[in-house]
Protein backbone atom coordinates (compact mmCIF):
# COMPACT_ATOMS: atom_id res chain seq x y z
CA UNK A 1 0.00 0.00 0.00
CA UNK A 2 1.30 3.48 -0.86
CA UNK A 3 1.80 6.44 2.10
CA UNK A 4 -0.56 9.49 0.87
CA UNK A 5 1.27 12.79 1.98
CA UNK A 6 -0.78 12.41 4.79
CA UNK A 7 0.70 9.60 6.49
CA UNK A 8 3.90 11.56 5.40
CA UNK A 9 2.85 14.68 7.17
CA UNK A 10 2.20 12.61 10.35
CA UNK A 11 5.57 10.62 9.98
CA UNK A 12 7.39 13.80 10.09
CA UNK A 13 5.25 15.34 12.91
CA UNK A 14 6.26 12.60 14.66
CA UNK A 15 9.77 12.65 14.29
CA UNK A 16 10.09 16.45 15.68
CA UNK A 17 11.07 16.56 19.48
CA UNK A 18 7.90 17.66 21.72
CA UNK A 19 9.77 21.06 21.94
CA UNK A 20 9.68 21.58 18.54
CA UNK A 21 8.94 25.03 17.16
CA UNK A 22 7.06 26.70 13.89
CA UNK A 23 10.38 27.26 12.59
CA UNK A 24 10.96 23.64 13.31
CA UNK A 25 8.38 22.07 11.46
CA UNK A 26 8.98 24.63 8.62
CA UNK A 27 12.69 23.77 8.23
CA UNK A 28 11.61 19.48 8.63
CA UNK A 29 9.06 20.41 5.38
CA UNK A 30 11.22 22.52 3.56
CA UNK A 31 14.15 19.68 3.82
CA UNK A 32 11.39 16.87 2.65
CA UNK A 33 10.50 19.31 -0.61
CA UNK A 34 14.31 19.73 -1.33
CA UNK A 35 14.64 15.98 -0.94
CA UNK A 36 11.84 15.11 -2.93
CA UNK A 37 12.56 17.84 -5.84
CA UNK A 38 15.95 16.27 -6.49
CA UNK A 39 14.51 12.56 -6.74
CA UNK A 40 12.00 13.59 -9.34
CA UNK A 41 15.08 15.37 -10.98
CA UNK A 42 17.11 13.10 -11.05
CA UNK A 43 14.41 10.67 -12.25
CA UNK A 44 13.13 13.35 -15.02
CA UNK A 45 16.80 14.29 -16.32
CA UNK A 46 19.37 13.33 -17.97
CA UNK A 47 22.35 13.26 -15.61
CA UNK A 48 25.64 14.83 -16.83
CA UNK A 49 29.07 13.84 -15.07
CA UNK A 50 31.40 16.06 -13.23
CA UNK A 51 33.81 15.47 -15.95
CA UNK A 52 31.39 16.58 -18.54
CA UNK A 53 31.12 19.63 -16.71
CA UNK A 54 34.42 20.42 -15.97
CA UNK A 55 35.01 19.89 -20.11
CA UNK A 56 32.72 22.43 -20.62
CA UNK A 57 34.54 24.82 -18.66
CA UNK A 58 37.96 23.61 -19.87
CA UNK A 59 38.82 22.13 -16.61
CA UNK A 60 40.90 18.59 -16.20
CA UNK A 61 39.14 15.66 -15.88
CA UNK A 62 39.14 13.68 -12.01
CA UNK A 63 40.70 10.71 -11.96
């Protein structure tokens, strides 16, 4: 069975201390949505190497 955001929000609730703050739980979301952006990135897009980049801006390969 698949978590709905939901059961997501609740997990995350859950996983703040009880002293948690507003700034807390803002932070704890804002993480998740970083987290999540660069899965469905990474999913979506090509990927391009370091060494493809640093071709493109004449640097040396890593070895």
């Amino acid at each position: 069975m698949a978590t709905t955001v939901k059961d997501e929000a609740h997990k995350l609730i859950e996983s703040l201390p009880d002293d948690a703050t507003w700034e807390d739980f803002k932070y704890a979301m804002y993480v998740r949505a970083e987290i999540e952006a660069g899965l469905r990135s990474r999913d979506e897009a090509p990927m391009i190497s370091n060494n493809e980049i640093r071709a493109k801006y004449g640097l040396k390969p890593l070895p």
